[in-house]
PDB file of N, CA and C in Angstrom:
ATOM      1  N   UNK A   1      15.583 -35.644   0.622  1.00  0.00           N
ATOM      2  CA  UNK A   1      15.084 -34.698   1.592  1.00  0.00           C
ATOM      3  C   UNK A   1      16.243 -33.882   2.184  1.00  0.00           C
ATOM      4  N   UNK A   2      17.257 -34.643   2.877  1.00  0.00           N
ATOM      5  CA  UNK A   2      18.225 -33.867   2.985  1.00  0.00           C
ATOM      6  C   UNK A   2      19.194 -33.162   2.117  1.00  0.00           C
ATOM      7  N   UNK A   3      18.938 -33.159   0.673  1.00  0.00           N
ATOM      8  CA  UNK A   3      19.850 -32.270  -0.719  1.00  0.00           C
ATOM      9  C   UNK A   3      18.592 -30.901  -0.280  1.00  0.00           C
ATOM     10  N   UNK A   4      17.340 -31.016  -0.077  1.00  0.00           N
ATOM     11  CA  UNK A   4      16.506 -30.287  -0.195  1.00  0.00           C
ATOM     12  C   UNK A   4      16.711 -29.121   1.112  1.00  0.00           C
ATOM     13  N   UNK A   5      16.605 -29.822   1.838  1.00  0.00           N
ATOM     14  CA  UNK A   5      17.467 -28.872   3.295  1.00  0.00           C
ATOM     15  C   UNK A   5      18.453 -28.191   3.227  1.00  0.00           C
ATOM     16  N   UNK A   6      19.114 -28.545   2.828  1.00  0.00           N
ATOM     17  CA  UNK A   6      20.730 -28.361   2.424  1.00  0.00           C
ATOM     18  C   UNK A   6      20.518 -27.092   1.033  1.00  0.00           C
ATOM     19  N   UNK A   7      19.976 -27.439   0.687  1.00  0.00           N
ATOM     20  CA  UNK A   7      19.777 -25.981  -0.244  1.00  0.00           C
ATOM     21  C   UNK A   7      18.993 -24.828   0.342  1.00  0.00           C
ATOM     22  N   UNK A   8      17.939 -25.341   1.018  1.00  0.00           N
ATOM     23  CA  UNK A   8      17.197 -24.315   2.674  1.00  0.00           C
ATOM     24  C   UNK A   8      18.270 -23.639   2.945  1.00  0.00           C
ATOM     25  N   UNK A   9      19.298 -24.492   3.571  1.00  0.00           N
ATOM     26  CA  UNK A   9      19.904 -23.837   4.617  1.00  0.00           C
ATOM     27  C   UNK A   9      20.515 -22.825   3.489  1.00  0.00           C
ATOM     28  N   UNK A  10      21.063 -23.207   2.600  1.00  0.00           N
ATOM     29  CA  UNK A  10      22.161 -22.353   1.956  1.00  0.00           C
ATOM     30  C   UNK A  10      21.159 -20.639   1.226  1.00  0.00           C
ATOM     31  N   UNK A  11      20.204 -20.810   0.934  1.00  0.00           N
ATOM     32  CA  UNK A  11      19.647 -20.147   0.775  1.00  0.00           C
ATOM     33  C   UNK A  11      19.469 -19.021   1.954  1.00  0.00           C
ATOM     34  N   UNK A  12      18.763 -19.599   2.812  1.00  0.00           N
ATOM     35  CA  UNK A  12      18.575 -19.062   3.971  1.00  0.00           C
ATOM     36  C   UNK A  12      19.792 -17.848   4.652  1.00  0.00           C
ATOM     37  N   UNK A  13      21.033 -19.021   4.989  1.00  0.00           N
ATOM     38  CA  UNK A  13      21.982 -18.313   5.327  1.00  0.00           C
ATOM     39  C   UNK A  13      22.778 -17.392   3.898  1.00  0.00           C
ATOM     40  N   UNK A  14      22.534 -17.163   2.718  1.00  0.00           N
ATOM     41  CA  UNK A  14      22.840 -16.207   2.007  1.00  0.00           C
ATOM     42  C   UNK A  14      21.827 -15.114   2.236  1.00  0.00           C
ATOM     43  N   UNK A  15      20.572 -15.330   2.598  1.00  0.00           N
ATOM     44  CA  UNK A  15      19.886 -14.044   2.594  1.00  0.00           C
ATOM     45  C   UNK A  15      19.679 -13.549   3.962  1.00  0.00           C
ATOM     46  N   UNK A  16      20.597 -14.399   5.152  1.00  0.00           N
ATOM     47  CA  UNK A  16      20.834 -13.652   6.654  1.00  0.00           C
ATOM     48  C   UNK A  16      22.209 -12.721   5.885  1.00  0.00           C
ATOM     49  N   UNK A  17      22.695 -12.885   4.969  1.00  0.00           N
ATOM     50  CA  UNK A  17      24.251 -12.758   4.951  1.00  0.00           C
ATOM     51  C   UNK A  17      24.108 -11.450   4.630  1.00  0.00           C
ATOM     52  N   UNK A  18      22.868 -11.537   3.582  1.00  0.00           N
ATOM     53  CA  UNK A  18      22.433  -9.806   2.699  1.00  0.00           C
ATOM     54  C   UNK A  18      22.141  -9.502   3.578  1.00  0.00           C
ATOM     55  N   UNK A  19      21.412  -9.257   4.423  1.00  0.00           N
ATOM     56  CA  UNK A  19      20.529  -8.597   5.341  1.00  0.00           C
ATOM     57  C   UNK A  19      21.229  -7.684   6.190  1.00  0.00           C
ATOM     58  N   UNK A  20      22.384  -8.934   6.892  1.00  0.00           N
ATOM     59  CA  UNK A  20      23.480  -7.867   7.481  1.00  0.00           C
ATOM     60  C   UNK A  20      24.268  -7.220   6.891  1.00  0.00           C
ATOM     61  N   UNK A  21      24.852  -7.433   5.495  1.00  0.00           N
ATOM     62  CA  UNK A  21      25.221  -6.389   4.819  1.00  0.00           C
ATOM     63  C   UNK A  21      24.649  -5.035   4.544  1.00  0.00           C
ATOM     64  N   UNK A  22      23.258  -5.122   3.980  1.00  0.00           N
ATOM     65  CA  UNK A  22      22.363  -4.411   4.109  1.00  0.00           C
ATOM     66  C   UNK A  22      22.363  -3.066   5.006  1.00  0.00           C
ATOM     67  N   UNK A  23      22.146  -4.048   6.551  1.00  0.00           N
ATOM     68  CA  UNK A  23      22.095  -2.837   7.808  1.00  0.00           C
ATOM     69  C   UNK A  23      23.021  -2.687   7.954  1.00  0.00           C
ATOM     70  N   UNK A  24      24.516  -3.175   7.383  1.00  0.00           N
ATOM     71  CA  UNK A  24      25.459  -2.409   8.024  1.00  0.00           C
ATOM     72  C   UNK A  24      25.740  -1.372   7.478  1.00  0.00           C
ATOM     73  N   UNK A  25      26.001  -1.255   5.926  1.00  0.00           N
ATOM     74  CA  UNK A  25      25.917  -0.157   4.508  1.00  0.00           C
ATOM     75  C   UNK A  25      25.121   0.820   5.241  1.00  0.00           C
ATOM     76  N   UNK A  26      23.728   0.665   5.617  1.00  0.00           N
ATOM     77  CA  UNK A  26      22.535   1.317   5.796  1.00  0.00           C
ATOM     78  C   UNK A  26      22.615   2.155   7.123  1.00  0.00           C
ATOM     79  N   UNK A  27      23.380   2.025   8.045  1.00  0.00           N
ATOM     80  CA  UNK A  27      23.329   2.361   9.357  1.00  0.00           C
ATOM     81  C   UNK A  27      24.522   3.430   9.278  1.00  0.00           C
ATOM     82  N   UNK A  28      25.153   3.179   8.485  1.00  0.00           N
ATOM     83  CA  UNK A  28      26.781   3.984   8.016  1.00  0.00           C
ATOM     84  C   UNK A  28      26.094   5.418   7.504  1.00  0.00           C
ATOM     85  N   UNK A  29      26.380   6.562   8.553  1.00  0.00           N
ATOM     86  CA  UNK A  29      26.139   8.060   8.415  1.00  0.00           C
ATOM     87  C   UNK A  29      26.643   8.857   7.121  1.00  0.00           C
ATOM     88  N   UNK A  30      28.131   8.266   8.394  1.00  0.00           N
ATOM     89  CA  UNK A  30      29.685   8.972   7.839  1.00  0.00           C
ATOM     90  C   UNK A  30      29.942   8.741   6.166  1.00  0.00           C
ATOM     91  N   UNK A  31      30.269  10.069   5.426  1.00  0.00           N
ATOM     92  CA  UNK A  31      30.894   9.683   4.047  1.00  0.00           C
ATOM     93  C   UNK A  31      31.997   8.608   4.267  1.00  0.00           C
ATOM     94  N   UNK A  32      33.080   9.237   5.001  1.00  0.00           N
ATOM     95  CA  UNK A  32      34.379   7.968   4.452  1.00  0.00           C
ATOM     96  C   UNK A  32      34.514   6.726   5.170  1.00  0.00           C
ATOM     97  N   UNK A  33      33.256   6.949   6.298  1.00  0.00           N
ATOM     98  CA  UNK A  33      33.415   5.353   6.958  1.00  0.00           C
ATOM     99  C   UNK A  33      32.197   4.535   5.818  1.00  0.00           C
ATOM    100  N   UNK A  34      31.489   5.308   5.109  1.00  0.00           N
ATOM    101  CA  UNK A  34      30.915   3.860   4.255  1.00  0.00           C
ATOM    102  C   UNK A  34      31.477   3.875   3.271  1.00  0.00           C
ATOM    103  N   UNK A  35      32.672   4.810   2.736  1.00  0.00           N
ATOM    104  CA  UNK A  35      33.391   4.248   2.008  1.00  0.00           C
ATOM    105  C   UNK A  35      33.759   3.313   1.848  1.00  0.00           C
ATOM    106  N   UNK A  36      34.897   2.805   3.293  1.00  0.00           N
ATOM    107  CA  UNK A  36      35.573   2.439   3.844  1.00  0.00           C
ATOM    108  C   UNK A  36      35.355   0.775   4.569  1.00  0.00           C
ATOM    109  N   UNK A  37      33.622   1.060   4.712  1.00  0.00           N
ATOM    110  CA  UNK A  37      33.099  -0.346   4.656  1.00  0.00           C
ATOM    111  C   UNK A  37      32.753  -1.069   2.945  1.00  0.00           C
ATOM    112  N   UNK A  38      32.660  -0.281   2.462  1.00  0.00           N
ATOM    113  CA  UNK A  38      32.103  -0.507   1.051  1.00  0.00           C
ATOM    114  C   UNK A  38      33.106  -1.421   0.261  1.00  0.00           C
ATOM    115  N   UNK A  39      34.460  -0.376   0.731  1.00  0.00           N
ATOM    116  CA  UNK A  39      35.468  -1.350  -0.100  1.00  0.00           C
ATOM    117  C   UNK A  39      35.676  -2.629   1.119  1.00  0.00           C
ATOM    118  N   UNK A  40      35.563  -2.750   2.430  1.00  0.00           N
ATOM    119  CA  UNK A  40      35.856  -3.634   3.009  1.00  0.00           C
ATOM    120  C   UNK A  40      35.093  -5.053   2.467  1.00  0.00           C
ATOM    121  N   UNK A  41      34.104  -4.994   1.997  1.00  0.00           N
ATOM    122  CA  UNK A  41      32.623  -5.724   1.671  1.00  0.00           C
ATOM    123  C   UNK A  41      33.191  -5.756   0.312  1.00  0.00           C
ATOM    124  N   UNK A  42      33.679  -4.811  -0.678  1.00  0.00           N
ATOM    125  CA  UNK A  42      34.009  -5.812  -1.908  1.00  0.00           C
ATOM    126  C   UNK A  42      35.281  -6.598  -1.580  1.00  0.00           C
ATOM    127  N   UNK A  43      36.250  -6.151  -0.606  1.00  0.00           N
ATOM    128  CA  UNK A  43      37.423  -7.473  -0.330  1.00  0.00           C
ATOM    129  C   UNK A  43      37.282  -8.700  -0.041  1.00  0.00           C
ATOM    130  N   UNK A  44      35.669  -8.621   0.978  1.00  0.00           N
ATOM    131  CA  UNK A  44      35.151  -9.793   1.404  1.00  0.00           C
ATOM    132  C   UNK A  44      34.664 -10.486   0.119  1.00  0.00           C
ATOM    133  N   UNK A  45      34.438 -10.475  -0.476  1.00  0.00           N
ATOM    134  CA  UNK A  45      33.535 -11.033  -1.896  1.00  0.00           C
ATOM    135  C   UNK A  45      34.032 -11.503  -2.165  1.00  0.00           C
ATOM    136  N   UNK A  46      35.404 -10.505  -2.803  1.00  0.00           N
ATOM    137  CA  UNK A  46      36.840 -10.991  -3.561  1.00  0.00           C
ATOM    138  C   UNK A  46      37.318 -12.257  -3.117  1.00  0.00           C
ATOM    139  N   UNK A  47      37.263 -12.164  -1.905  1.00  0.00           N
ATOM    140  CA  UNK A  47      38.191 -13.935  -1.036  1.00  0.00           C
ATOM    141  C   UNK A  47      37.151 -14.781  -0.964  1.00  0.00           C
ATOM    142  N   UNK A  48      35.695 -14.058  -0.838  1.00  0.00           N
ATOM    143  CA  UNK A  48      34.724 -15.276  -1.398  1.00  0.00           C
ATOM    144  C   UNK A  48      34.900 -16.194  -2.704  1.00  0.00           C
ATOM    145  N   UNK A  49      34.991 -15.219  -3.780  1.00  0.00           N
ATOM    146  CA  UNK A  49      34.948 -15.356  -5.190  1.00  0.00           C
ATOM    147  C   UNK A  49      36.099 -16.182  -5.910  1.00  0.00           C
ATOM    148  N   UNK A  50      37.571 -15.769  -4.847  1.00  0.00           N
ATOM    149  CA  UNK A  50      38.965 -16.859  -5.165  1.00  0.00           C
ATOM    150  C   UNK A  50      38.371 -17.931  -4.750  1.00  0.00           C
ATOM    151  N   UNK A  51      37.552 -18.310  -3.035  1.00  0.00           N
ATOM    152  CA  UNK A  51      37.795 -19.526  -3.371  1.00  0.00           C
ATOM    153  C   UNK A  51      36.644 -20.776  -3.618  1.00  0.00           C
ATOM    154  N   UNK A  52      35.730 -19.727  -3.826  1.00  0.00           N
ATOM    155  CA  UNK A  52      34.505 -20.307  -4.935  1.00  0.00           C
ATOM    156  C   UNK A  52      35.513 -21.016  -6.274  1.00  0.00           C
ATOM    157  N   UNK A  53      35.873 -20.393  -6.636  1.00  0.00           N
ATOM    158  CA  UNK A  53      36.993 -20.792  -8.239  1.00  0.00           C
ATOM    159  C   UNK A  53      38.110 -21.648  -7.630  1.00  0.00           C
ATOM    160  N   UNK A  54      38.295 -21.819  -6.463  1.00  0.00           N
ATOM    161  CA  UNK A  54      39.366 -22.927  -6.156  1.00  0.00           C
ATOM    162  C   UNK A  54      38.651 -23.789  -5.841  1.00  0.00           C
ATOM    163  N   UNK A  55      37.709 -23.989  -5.185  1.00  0.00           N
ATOM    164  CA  UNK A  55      36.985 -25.070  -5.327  1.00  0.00           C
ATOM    165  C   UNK A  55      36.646 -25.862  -6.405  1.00  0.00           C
ATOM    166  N   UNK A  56      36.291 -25.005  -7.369  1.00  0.00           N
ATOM    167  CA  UNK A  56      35.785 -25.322  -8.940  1.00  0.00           C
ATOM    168  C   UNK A  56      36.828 -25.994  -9.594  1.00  0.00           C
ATOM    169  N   UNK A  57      38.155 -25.310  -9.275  1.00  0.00           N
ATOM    170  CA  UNK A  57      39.636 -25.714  -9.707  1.00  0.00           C
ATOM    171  C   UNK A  57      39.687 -27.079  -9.327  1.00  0.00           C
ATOM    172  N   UNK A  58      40.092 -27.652  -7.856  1.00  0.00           N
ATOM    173  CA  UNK A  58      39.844 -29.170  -7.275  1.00  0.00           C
ATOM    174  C   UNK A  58      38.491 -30.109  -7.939  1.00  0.00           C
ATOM    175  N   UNK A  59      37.328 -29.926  -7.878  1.00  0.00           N
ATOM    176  CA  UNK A  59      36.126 -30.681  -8.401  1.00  0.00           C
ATOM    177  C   UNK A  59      36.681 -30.855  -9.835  1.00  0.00           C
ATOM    178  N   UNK A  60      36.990 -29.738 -10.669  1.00  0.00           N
ATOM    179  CA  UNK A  60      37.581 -30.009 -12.102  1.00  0.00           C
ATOM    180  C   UNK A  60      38.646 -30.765 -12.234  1.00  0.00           C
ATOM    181  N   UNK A  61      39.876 -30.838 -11.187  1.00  0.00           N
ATOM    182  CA  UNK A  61      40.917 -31.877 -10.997  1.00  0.00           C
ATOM    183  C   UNK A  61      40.387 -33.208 -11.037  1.00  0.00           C
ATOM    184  N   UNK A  62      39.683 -33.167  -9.954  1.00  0.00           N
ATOM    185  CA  UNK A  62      39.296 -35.199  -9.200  1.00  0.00           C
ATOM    186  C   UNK A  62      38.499 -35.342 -10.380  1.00  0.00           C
ATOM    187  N   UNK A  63      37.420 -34.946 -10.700  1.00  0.00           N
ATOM    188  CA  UNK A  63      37.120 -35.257 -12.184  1.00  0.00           C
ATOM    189  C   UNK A  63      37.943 -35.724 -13.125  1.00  0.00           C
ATOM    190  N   UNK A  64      39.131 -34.852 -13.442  1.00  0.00           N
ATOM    191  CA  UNK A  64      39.467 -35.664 -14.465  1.00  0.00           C
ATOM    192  C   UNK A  64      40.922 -36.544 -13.854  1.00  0.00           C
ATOM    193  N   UNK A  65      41.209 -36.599 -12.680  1.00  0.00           N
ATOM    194  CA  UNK A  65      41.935 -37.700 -12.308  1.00  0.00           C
ATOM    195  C   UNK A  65      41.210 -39.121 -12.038  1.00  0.00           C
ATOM    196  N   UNK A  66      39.938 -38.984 -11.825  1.00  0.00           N
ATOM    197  CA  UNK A  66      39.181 -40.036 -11.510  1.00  0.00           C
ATOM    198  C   UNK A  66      39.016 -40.484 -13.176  1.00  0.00           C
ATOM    199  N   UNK A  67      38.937 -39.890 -14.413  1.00  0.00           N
ATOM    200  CA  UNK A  67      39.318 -40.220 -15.695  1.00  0.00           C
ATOM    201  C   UNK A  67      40.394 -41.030 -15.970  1.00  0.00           C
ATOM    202  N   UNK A  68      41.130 -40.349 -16.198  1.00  0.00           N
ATOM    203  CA  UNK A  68      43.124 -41.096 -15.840  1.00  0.00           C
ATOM    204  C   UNK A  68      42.377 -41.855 -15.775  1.00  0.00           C
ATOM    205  N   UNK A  69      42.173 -42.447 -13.918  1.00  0.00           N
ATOM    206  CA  UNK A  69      42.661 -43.516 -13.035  1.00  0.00           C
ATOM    207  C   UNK A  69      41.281 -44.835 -14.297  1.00  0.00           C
ATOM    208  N   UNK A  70      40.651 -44.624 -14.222  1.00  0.00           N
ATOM    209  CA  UNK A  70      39.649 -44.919 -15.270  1.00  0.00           C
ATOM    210  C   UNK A  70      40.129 -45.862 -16.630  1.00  0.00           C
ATOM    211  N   UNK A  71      40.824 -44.897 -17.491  1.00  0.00           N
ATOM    212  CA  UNK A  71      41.791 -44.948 -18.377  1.00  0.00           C
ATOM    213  C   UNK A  71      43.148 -46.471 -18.031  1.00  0.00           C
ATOM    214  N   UNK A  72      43.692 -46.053 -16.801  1.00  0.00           N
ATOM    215  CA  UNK A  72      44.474 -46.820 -16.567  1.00  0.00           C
ATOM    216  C   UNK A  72      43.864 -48.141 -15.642  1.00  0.00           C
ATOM    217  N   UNK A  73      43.120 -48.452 -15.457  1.00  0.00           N
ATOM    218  CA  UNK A  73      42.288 -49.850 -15.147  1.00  0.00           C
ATOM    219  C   UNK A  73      41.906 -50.435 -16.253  1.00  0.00           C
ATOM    220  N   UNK A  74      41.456 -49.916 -17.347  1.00  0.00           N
ATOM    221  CA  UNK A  74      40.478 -49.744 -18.606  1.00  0.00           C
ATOM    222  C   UNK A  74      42.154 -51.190 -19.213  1.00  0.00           C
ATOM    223  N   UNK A  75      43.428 -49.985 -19.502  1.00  0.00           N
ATOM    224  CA  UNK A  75      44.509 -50.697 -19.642  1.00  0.00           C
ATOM    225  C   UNK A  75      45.085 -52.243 -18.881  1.00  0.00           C
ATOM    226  N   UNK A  76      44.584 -52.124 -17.694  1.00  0.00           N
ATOM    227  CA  UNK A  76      44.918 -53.500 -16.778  1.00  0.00           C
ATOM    228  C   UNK A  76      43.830 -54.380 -17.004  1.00  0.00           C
ATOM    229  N   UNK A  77      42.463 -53.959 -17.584  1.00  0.00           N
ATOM    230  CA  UNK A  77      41.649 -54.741 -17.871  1.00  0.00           C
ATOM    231  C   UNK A  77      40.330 -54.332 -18.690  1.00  0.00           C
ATOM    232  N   UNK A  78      40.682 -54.948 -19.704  1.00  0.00           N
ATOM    233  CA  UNK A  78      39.877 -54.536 -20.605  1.00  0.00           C
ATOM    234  C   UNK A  78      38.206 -54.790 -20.993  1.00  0.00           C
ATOM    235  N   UNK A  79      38.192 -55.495 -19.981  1.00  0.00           N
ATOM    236  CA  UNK A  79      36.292 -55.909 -19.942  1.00  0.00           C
ATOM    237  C   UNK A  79      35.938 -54.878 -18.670  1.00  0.00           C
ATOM    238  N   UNK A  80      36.767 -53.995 -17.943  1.00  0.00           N
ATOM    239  CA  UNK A  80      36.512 -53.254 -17.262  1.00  0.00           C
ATOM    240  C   UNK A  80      35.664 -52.117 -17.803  1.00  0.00           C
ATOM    241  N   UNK A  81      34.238 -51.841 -16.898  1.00  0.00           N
ATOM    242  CA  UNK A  81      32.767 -50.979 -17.611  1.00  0.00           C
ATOM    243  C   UNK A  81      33.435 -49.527 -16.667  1.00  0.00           C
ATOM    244  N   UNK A  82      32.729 -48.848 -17.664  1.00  0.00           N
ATOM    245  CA  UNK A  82      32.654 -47.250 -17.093  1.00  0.00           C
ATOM    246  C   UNK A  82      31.723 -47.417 -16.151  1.00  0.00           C
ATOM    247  N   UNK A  83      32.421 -46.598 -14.820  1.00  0.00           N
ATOM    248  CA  UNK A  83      31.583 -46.574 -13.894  1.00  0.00           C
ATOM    249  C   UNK A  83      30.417 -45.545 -14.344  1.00  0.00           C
ATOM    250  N   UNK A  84      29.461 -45.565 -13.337  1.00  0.00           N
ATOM    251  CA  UNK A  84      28.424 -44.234 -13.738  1.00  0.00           C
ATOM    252  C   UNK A  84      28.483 -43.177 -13.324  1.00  0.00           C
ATOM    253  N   UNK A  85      28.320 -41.974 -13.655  1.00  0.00           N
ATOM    254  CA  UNK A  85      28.458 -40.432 -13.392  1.00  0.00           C
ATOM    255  C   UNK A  85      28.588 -40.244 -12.056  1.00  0.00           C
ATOM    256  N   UNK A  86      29.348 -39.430 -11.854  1.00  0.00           N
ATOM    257  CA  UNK A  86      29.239 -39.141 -10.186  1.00  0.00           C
ATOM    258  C   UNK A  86      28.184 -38.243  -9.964  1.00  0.00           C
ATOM    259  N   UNK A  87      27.372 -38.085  -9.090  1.00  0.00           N
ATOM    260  CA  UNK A  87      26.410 -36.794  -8.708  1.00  0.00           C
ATOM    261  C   UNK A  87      26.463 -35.881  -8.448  1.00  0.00           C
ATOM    262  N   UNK A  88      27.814 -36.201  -7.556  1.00  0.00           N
ATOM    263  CA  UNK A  88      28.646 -35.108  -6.571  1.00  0.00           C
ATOM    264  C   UNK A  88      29.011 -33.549  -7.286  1.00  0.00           C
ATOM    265  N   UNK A  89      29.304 -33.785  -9.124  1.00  0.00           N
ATOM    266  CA  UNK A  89      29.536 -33.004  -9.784  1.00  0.00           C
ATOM    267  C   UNK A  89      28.271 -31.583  -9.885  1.00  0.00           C
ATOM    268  N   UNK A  90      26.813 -32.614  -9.833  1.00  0.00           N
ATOM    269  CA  UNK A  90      25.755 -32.002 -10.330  1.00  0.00           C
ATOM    270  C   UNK A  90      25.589 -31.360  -8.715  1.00  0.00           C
ATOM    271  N   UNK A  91      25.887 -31.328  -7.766  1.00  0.00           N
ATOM    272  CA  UNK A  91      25.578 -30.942  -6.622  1.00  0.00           C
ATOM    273  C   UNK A  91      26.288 -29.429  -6.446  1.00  0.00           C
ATOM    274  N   UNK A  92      27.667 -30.166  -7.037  1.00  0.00           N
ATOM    275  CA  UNK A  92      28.764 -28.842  -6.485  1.00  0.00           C
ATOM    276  C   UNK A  92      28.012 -27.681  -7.551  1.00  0.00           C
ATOM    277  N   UNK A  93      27.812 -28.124  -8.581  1.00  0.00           N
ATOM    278  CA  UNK A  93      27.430 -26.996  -9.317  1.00  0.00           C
ATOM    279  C   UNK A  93      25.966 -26.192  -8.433  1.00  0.00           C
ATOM    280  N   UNK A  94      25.102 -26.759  -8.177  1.00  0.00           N
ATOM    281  CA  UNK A  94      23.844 -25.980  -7.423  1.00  0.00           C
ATOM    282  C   UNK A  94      24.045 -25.092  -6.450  1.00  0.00           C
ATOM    283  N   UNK A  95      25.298 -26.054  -5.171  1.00  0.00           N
ATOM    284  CA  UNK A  95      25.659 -25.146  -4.531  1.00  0.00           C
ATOM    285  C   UNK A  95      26.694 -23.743  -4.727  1.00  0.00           C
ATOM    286  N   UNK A  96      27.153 -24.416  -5.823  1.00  0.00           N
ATOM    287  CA  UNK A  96      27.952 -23.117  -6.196  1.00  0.00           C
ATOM    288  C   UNK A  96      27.178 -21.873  -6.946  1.00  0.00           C
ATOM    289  N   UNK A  97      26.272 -22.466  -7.482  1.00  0.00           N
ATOM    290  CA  UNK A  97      25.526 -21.122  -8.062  1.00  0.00           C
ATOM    291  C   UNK A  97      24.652 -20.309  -7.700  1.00  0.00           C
ATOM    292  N   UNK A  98      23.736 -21.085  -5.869  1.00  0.00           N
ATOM    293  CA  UNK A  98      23.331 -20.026  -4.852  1.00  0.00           C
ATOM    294  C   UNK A  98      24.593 -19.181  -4.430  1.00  0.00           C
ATOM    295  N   UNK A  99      25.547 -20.250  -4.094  1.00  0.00           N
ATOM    296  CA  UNK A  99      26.829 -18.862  -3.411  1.00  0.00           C
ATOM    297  C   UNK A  99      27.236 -17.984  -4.584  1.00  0.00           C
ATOM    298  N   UNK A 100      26.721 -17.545  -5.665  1.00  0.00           N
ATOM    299  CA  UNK A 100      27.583 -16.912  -6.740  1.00  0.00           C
ATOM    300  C   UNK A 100      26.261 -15.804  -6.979  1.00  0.00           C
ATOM    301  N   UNK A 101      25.132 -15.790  -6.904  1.00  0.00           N
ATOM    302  CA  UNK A 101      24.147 -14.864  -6.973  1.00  0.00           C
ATOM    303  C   UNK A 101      24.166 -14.445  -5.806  1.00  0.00           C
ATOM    304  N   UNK A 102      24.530 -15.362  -4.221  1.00  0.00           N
ATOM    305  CA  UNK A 102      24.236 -14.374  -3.338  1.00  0.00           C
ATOM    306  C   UNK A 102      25.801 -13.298  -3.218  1.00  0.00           C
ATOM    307  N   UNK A 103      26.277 -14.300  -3.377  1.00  0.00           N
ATOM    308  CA  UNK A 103      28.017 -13.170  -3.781  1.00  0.00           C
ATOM    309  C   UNK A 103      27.783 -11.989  -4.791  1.00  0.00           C
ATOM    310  N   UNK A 104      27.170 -12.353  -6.051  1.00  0.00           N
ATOM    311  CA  UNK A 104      27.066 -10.914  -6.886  1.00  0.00           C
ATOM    312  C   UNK A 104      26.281  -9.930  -6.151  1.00  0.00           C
ATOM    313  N   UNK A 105      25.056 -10.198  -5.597  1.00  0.00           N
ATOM    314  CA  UNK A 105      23.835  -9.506  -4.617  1.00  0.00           C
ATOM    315  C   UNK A 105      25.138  -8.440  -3.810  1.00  0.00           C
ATOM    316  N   UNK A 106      26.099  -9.307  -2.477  1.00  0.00           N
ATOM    317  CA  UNK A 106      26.851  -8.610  -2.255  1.00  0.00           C
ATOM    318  C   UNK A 106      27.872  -7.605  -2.766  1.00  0.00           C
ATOM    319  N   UNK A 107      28.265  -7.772  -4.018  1.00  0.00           N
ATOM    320  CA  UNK A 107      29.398  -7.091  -5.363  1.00  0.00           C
ATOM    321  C   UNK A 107      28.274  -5.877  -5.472  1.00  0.00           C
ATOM    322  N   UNK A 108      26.969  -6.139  -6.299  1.00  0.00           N
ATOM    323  CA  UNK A 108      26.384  -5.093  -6.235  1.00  0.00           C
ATOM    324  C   UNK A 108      25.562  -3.692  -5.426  1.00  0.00           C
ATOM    325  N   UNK A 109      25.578  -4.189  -3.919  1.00  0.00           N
ATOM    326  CA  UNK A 109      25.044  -3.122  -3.181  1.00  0.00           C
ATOM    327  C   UNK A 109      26.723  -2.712  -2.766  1.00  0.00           C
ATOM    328  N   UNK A 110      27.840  -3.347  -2.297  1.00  0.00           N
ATOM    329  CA  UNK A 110      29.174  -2.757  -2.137  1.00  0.00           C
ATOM    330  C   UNK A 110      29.261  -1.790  -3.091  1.00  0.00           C
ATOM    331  N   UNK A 111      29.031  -2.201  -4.214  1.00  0.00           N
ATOM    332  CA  UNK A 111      29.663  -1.301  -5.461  1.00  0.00           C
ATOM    333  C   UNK A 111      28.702   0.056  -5.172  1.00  0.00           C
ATOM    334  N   UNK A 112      27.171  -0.084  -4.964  1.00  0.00           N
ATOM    335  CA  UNK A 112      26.437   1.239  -5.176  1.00  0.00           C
ATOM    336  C   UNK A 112      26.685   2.019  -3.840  1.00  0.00           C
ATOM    337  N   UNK A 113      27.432   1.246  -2.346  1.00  0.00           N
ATOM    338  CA  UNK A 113      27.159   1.978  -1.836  1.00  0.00           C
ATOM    339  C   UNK A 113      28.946   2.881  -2.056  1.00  0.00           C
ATOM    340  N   UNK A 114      29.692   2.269  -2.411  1.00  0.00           N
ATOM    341  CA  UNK A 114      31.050   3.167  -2.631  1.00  0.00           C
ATOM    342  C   UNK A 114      30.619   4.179  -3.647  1.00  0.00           C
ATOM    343  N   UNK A 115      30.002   3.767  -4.777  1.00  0.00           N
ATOM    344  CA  UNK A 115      30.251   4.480  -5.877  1.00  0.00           C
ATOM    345  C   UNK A 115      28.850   5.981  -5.091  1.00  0.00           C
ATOM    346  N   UNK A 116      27.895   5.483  -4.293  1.00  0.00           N
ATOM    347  CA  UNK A 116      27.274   6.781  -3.920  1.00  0.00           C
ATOM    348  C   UNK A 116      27.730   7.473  -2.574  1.00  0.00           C
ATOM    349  N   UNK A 117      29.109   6.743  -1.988  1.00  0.00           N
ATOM    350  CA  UNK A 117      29.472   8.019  -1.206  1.00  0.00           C
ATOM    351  C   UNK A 117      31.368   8.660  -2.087  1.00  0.00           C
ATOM    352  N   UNK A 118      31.069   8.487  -3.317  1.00  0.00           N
ATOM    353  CA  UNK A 118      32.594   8.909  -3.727  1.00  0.00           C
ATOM    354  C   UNK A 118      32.473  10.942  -3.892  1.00  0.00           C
TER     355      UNK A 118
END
């Protein structure tokens, strides 16, 4: 119940996130001030998007250090069983792939609104 919430929320707060992107693009008169937000909103993405992939970077680490360490018990004892899958893996991925559609959502109205005040 609470993985189920937890994807609510994340949902939720990606589509408060559009929304204000949205009215802010939308409320912008001026040619070079929605330029000017336009590219501000793809910078924001950008530092979204590094550390979406650094995250991914660490989860892909402990993964395979939790291997190693695995490996080297396996060596200290050899009737030692593979533990079972972690979950944690199958999680990071869900949450990472609402934040990566609502991140492109953002990439793509930034992009249309620069590219329609150039």
């Amino acid at each position: 119940m609470w993985r189920a919430l937890k994807i609510a929320w994340r949902i939720a707060w990606g589509t408060v996130e559009l929304a204000i992107v949205i009215y802010v693009l939308s409320a912008i008169q001026d040619r070079q001030t929605g330029l000017i937000v336009g590219v501000l909103g793809l910078i924001y993405a950008t530092i979204r998007v590094m550390f979406l992939n650094q995250a991914h970077i660490f989860m892909l680490l402990a993964n395979r250090l939790e291997q190693r360490f695995y490996e080297l018990e396996r060596l200290w004892d050899p009737q030692k069983q593979r533990p079972a899958p972690d979950p944690a893996m199958g999680r990071f991925y869900v949450d990472q792939s609402i934040a990566w559609v609502f991140l492109a959502l953002v990439y793509l109205i930034c992009l249309l609104q620069v590219f329609s005040k150039l």
